[in-house]
N, C-alpha and C. Protein backbone atom coordinates (compact mmCIF):
# COMPACT_ATOMS: atom_id res chain seq x y z
N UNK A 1 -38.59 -3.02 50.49
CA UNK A 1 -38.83 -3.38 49.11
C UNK A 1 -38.72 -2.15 48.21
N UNK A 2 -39.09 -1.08 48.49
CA UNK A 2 -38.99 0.22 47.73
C UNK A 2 -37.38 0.86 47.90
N UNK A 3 -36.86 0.60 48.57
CA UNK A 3 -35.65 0.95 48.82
C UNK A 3 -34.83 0.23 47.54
N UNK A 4 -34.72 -1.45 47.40
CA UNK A 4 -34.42 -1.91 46.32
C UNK A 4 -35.10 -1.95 45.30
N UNK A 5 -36.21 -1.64 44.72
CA UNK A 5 -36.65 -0.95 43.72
C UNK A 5 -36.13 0.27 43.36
N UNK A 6 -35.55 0.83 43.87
CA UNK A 6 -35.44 2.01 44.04
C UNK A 6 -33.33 2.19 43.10
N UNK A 7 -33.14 0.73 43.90
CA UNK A 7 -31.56 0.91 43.61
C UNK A 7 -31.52 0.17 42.30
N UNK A 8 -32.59 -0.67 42.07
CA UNK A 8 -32.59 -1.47 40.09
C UNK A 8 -32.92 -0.81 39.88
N UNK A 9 -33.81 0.66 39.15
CA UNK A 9 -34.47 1.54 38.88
C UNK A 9 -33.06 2.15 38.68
N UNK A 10 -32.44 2.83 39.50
CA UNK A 10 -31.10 3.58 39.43
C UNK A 10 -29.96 3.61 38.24
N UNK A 11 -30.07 1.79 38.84
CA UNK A 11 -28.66 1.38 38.08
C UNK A 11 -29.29 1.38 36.66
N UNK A 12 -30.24 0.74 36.36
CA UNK A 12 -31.08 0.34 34.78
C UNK A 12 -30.50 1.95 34.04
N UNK A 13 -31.17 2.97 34.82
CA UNK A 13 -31.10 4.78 34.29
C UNK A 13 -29.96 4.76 33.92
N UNK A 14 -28.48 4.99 35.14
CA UNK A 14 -27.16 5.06 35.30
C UNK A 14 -26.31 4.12 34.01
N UNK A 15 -26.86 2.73 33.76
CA UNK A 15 -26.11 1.81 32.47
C UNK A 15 -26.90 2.65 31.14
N UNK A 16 -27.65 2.91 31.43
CA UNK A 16 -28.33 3.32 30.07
C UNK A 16 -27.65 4.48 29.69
N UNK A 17 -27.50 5.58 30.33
CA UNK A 17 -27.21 6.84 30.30
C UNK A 17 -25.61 6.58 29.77
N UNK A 18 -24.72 5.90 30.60
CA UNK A 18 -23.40 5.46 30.61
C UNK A 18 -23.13 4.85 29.16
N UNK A 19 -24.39 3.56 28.72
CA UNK A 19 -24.40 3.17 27.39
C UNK A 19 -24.14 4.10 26.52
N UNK A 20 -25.45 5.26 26.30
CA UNK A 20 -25.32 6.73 25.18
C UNK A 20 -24.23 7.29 25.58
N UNK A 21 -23.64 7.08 26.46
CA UNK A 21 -21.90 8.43 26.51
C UNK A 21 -20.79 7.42 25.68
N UNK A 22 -21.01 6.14 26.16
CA UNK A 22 -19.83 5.18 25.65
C UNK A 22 -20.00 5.03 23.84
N UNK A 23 -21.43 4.83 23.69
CA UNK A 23 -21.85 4.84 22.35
C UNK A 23 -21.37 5.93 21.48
N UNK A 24 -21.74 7.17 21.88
CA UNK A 24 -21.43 8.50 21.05
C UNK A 24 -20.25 8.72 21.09
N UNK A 25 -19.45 8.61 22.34
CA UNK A 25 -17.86 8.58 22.17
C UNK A 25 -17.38 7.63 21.24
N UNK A 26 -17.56 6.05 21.21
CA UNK A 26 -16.84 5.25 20.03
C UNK A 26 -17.58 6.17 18.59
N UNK A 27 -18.50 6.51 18.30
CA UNK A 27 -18.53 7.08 16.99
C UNK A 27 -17.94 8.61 16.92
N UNK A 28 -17.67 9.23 17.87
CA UNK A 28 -17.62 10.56 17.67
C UNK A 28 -15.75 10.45 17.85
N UNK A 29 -15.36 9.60 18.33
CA UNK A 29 -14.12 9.64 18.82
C UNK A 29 -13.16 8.50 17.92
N UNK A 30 -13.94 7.99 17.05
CA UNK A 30 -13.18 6.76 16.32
C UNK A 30 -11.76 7.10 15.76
N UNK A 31 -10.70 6.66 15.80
CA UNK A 31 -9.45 6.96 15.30
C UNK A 31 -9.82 6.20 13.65
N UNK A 32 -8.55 6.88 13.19
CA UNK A 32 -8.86 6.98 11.61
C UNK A 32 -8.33 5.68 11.53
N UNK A 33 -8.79 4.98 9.85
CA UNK A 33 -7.96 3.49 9.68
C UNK A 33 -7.09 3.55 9.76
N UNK A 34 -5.87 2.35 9.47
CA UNK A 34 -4.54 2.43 9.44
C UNK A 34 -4.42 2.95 7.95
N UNK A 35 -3.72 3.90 7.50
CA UNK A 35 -3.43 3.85 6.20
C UNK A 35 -2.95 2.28 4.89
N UNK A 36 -2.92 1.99 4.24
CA UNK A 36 -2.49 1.08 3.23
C UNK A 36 -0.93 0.87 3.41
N UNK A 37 -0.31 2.03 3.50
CA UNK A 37 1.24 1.71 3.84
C UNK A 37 1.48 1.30 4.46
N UNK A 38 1.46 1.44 5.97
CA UNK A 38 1.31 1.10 6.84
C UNK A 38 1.02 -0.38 6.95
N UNK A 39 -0.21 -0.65 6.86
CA UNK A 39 -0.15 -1.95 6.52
C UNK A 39 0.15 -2.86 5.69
N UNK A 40 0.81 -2.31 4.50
CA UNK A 40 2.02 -3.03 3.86
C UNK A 40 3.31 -3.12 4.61
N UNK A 41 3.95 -2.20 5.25
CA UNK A 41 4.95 -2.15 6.07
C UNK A 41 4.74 -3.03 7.49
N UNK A 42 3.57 -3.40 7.80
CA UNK A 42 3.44 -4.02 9.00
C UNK A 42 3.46 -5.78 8.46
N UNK A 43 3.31 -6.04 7.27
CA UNK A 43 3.61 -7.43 5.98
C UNK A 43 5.12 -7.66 6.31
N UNK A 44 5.98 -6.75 5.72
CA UNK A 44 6.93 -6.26 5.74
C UNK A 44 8.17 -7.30 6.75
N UNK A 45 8.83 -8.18 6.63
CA UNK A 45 9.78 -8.33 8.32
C UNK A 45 10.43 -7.39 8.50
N UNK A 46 10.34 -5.88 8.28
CA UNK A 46 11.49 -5.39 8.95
C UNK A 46 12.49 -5.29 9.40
N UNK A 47 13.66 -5.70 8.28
CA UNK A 47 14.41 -6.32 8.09
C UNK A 47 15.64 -5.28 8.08
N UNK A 48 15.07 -4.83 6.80
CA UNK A 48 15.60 -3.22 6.64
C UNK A 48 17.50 -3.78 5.44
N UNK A 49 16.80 -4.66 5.20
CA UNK A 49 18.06 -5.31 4.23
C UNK A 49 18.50 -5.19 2.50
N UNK A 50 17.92 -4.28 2.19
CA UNK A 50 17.80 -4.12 1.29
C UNK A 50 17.61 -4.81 -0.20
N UNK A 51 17.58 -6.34 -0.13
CA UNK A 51 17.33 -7.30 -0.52
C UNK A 51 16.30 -6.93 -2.36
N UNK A 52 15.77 -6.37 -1.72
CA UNK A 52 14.44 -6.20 -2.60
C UNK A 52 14.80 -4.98 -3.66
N UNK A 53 15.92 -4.19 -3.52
CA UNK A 53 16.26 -3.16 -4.39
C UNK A 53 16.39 -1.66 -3.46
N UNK A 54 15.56 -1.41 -2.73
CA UNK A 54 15.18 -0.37 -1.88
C UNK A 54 16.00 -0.33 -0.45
N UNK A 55 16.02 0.44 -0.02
CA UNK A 55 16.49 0.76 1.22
C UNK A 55 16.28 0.41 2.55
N UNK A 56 15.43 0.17 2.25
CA UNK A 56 14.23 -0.38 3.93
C UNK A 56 12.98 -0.71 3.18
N UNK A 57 11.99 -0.99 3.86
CA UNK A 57 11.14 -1.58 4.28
C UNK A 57 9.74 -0.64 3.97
N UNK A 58 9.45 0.92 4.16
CA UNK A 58 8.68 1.79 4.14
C UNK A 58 8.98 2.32 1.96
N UNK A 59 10.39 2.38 2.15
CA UNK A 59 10.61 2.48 0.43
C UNK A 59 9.87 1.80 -0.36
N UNK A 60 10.10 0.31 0.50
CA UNK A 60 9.63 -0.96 -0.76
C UNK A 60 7.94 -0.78 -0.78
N UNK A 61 7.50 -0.46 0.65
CA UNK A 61 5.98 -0.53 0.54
C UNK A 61 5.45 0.81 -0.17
N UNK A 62 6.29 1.72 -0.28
CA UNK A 62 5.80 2.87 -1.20
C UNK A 62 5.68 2.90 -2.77
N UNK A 63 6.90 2.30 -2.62
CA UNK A 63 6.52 0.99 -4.23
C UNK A 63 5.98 0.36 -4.60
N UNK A 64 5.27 -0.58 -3.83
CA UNK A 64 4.46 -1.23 -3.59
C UNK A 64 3.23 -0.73 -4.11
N UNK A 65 2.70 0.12 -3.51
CA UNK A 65 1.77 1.46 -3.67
C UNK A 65 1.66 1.75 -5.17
N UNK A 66 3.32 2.24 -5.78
CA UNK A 66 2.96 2.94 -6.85
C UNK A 66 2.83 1.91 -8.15
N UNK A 67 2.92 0.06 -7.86
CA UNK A 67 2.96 -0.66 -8.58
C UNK A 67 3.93 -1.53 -9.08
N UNK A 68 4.95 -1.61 -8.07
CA UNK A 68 6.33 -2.01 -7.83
C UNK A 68 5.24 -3.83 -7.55
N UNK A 69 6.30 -4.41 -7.91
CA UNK A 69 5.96 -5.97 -7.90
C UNK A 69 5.92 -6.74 -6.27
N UNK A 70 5.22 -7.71 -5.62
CA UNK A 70 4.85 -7.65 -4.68
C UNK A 70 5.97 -9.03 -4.27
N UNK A 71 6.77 -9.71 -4.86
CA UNK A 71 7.67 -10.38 -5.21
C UNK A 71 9.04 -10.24 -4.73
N UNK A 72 9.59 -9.39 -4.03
CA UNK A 72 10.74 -8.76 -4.07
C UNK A 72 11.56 -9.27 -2.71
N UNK A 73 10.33 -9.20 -1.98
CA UNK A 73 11.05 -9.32 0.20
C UNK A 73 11.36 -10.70 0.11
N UNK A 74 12.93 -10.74 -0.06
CA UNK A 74 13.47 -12.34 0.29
C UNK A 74 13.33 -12.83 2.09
N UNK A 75 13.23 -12.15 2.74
CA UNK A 75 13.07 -12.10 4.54
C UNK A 75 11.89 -13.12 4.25
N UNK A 76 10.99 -11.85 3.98
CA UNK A 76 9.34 -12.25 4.17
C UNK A 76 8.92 -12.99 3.47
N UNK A 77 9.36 -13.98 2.47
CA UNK A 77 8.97 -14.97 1.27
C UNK A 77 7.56 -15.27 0.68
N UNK A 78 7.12 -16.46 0.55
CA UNK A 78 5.84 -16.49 -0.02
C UNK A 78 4.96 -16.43 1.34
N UNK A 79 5.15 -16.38 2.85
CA UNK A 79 4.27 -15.32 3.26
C UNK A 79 3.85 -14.65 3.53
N UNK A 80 4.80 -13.82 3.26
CA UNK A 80 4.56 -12.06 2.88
C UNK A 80 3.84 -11.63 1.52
N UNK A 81 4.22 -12.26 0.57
CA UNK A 81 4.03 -12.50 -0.51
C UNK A 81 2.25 -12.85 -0.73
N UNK A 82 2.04 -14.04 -0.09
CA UNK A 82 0.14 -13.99 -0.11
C UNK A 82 -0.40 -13.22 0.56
N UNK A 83 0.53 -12.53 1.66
CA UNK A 83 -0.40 -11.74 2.91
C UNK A 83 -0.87 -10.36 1.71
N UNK A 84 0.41 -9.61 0.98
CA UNK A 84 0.11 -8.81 -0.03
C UNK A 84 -0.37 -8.39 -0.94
N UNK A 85 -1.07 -10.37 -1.30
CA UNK A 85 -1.91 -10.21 -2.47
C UNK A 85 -3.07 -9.86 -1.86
N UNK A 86 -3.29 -10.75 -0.69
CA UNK A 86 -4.61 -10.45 -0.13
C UNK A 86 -4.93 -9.52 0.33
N UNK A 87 -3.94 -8.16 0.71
CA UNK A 87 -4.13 -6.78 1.23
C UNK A 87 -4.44 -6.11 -0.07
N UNK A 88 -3.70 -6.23 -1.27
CA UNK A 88 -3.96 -5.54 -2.21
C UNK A 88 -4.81 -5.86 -3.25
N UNK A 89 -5.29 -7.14 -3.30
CA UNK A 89 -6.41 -7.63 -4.18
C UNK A 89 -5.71 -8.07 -5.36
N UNK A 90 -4.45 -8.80 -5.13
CA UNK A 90 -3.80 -8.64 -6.57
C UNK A 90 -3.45 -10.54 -6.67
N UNK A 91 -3.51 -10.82 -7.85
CA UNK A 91 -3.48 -11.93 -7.82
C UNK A 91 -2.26 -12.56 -7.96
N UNK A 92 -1.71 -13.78 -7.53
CA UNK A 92 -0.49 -14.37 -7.33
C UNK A 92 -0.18 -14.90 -9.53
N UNK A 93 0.35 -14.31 -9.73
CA UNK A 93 0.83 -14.42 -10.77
C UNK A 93 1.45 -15.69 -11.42
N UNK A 94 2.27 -16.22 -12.25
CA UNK A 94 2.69 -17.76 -12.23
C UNK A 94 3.95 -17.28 -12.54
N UNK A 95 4.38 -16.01 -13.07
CA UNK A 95 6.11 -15.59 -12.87
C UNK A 95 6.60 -15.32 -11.42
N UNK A 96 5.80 -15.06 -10.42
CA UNK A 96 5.97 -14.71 -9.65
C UNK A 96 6.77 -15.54 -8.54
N UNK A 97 7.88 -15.04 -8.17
CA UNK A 97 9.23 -15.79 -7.40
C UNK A 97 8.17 -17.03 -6.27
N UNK A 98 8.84 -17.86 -6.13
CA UNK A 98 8.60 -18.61 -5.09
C UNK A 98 9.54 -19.52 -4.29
N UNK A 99 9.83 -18.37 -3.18
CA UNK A 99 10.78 -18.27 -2.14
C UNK A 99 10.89 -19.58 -1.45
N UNK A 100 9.89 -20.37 -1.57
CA UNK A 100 9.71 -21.70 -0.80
C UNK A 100 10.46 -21.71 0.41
N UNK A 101 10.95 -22.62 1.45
CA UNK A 101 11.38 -22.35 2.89
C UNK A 101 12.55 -22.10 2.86
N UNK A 102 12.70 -20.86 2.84
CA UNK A 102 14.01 -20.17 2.86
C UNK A 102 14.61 -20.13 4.42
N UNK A 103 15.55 -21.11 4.45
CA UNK A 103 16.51 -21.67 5.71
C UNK A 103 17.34 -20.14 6.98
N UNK A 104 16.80 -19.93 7.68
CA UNK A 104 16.86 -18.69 8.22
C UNK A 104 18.61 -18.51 8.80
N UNK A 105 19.37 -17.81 8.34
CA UNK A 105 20.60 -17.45 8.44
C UNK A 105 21.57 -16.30 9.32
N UNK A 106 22.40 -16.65 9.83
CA UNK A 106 22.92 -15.33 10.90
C UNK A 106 24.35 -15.48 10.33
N UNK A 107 24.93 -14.17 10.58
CA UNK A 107 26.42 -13.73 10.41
C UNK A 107 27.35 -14.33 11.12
N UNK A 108 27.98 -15.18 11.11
CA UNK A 108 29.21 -15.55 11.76
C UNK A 108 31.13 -14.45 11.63
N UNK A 109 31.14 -14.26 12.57
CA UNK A 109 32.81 -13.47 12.08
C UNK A 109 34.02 -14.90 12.48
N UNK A 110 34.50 -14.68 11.86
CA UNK A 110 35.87 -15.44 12.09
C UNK A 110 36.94 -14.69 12.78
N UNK A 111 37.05 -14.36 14.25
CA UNK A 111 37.46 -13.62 14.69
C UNK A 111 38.92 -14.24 14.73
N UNK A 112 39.02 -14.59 14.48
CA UNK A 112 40.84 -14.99 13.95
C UNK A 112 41.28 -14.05 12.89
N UNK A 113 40.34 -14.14 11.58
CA UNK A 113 40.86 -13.37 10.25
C UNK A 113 40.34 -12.01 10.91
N UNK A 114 39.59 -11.08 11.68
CA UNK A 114 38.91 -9.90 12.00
C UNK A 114 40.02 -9.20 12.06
N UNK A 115 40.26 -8.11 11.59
CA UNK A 115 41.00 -7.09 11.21
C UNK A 115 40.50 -5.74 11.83
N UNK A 116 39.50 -5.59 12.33
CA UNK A 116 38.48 -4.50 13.21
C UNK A 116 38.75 -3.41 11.71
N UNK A 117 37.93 -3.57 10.76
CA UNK A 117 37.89 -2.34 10.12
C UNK A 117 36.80 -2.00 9.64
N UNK A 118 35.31 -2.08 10.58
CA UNK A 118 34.41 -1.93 11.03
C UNK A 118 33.56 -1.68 9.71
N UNK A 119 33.70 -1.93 8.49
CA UNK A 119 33.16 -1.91 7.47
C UNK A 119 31.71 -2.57 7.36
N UNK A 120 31.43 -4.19 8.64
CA UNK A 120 30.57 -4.42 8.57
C UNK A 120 29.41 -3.86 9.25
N UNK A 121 30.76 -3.22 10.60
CA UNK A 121 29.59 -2.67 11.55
C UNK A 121 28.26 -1.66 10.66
N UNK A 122 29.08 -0.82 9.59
CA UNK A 122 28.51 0.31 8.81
C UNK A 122 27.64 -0.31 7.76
N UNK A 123 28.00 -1.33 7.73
CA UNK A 123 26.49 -1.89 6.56
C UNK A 123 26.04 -2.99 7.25
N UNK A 124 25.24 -3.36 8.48
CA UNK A 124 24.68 -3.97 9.43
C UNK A 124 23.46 -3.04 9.51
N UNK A 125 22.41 -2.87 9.05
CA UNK A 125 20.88 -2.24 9.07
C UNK A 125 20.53 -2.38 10.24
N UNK A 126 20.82 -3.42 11.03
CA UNK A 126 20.03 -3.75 12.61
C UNK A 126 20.88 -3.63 13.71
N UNK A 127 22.31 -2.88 13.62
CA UNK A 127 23.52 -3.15 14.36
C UNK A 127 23.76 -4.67 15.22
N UNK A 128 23.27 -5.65 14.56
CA UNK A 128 24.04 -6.76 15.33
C UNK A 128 25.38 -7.37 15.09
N UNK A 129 25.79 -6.63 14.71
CA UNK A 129 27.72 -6.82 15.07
C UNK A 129 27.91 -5.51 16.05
N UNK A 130 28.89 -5.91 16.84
CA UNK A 130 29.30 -5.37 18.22
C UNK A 130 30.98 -4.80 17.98
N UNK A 131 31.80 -4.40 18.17
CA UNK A 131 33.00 -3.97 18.06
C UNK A 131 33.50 -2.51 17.62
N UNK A 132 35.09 -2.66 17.90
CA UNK A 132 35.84 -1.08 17.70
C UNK A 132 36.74 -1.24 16.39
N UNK A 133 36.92 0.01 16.42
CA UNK A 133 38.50 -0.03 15.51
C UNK A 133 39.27 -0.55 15.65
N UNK A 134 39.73 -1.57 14.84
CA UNK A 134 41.10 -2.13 15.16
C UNK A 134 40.46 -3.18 16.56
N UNK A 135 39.62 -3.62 16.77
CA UNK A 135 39.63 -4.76 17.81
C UNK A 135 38.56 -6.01 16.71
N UNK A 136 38.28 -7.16 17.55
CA UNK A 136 37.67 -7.89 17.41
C UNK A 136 36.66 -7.91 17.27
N UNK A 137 35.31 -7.98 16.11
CA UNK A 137 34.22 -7.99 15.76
C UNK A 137 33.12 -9.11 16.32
N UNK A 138 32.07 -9.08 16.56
CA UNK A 138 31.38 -10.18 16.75
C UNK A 138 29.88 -9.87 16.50
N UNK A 139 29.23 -10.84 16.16
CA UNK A 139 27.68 -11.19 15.87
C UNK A 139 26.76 -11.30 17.45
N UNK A 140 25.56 -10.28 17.12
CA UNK A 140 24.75 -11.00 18.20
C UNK A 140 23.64 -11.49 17.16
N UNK A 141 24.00 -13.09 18.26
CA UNK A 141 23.14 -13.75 17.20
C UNK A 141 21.68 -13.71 16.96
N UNK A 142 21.11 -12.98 17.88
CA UNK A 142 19.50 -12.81 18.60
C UNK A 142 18.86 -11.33 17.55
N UNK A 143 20.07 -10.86 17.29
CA UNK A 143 19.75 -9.40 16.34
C UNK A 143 19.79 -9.81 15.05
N UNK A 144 20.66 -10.55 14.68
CA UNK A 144 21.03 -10.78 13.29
C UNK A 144 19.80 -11.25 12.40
N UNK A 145 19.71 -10.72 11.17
CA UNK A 145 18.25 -10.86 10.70
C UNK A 145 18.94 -11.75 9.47
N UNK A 146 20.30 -11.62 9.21
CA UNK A 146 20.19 -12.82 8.21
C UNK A 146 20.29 -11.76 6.74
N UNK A 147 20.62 -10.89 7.04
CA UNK A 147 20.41 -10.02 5.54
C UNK A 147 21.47 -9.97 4.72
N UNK A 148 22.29 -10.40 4.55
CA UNK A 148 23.71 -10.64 4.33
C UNK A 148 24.56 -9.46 3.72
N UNK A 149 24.19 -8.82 4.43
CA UNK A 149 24.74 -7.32 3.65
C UNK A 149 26.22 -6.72 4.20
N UNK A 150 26.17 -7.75 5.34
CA UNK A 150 27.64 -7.77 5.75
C UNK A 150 28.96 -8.46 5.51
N UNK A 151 28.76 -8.80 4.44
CA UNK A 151 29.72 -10.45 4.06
C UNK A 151 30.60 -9.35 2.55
N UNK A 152 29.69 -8.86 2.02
CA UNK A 152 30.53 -8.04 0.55
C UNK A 152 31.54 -7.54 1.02
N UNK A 153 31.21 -6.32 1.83
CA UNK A 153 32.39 -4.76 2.51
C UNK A 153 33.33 -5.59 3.44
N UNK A 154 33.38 -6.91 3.58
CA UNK A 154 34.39 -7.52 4.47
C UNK A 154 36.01 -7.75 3.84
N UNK A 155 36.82 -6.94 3.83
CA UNK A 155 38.55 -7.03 2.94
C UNK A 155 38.64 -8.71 3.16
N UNK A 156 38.78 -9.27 4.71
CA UNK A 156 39.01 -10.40 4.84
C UNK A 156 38.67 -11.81 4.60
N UNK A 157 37.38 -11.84 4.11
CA UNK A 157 35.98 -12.69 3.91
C UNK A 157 35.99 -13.47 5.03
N UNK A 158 35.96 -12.81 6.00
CA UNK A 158 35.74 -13.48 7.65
C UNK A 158 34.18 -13.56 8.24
N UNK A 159 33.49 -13.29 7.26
CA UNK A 159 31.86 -13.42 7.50
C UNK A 159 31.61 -14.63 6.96
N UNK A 160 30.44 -15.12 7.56
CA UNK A 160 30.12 -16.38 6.89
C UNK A 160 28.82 -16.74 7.29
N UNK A 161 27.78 -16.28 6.37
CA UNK A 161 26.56 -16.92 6.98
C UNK A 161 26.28 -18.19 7.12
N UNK A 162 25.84 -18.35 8.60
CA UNK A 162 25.45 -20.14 8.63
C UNK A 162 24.36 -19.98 9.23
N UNK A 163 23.42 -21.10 8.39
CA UNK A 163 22.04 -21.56 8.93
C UNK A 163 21.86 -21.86 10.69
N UNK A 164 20.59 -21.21 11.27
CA UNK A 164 20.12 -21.37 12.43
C UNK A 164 20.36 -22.96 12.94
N UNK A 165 20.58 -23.01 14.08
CA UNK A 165 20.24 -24.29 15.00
C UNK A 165 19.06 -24.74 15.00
N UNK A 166 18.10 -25.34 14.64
CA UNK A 166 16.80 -25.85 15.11
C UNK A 166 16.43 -26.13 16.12
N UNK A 167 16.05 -25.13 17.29
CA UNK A 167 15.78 -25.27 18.22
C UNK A 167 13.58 -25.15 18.10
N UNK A 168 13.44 -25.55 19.84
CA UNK A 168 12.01 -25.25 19.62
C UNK A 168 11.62 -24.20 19.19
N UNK A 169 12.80 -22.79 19.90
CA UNK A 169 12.38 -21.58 19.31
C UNK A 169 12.65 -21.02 18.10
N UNK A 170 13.01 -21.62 17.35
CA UNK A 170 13.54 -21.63 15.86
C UNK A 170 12.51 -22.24 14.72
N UNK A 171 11.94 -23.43 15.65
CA UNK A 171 11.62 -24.21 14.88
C UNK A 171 10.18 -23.51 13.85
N UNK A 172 9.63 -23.38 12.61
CA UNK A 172 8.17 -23.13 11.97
C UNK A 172 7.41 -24.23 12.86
N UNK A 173 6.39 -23.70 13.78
CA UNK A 173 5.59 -24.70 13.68
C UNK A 173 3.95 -24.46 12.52
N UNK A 174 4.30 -25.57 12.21
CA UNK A 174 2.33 -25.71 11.06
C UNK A 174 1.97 -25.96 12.20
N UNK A 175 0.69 -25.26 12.90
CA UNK A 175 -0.26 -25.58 13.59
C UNK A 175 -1.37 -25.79 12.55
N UNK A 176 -1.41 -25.35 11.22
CA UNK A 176 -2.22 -25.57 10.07
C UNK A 176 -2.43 -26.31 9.41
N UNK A 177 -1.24 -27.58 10.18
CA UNK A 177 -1.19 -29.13 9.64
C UNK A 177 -1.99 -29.95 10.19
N UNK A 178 -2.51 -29.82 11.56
CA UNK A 178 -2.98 -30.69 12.47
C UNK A 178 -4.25 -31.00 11.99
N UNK A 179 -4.75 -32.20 11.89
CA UNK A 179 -6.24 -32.05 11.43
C UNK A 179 -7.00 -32.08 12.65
N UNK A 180 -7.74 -31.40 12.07
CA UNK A 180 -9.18 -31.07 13.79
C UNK A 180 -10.56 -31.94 13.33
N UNK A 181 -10.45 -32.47 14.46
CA UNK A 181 -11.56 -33.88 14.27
C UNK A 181 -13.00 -33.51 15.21
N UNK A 182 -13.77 -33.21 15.07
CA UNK A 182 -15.35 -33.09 15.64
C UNK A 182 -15.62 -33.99 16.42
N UNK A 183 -15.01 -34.29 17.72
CA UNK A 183 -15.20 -35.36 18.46
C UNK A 183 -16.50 -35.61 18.87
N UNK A 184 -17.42 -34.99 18.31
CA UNK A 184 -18.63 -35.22 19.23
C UNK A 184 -19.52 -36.01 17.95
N UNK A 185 -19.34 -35.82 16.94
CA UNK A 185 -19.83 -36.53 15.77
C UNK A 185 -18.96 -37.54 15.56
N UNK A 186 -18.05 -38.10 15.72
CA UNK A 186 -17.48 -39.19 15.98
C UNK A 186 -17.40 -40.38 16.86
N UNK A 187 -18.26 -39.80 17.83
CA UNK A 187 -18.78 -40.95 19.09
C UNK A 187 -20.39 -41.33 19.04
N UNK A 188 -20.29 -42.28 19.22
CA UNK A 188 -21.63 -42.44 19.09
C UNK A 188 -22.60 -42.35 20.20
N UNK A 189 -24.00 -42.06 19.82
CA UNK A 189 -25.04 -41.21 20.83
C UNK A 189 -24.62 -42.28 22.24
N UNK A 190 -24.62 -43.44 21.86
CA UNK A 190 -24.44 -44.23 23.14
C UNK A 190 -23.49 -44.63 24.17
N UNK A 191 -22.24 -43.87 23.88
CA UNK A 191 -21.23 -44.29 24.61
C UNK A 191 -20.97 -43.02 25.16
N UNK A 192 -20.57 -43.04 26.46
CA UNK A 192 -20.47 -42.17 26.98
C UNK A 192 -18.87 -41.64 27.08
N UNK A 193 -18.61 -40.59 27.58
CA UNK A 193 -16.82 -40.30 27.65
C UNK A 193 -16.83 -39.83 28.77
N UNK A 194 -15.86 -40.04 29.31
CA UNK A 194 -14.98 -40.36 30.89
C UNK A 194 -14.53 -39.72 31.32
């Protein structure tokens, strides 16, 4: 009996002791917040399309910052758009764009008209066009963010954005649609469930 008294006695000391090291380390060791940019840039789809006026994605959120309009990311639409108000405390305005479900789009080449003069490859932000000089161009469609920045610099107009397939993995799901029902206040005290 003193032997296991002996080993709860131990462990009780050993968690306690272990508690104050784990304790003083999370306060003494805490990593700093994320900065504000940062978490505007993490809002952000990363798109890197320049859509919005800016160059990328870290530009726009530095703008953002200095009072640049929160309105701008056609990628990220109105929910990027509320995620920003709610990071920045700023209120949704009634000029303010509303992107509504903007139909998600990839680059098609018409590799018939492709001329390989790699103009798109060089304004592709995410490199999803694939090809050489003088050969045949093509889209990966899994990269393509839809930014259409490749369709202008094309001599041939052999680009052509076309809307996604609707697949399951494509598909928006609202899980925010479903209504959630309190099944237990809905049955009554007397019936039992199975």
């Amino acid at each position: 009996m003193n032997l296991t008294l002996l080993a709860i006695i131990s462990i009780v000391v050993l968690s306690a002791i272990f508690g104050a090291i784990l304790g003083f380390a999370s306060k003494y060791f805490q990593g700093e917040p994320i900065p504000i940019i940062e978490q505007i840039e993490n809002i952000l789809p990363q798109t890197q399309c320049a859509q919005c006026g800016y160059p990328g994605c870290k530009p726009y959120a530095e703008a953002i910052i200095n009072g640049e309009e929160i309105d701008k990311c056609v990628p990220g639409g109105d929910i990027a758009i509320s995620r920003l108000s709610e990071l920045m405390g700023i209120e949704i305005k009634e000029g303010v764009k509303n992107f509504g479900e903007v139909p998600k789009t990839v680059a098609f080449i018409h590799e018939d008209m492709c001329i390989g003069c790699t103009k798109c490859l060089k304004a592709c932000p995410v490199d999803a066009i694939v090809g050489g000089i003088k050969t045949v161009h093509t889209v990966i469609k899994n990269e393509c963010t839809g930014c259409n920045l490749c369709v202008s610099p094309c001599p041939t107009d052999c680009i052509e954005m076309l809307p996604i397939e609707i697949t399951t993995a494509t598909w928006k799901w609202k899980f925010d649609s479903i209504p959630i029902v309190n099944v237990s206040s809905s049955i009554s005290s007397k019936s039992k469930i199975i």
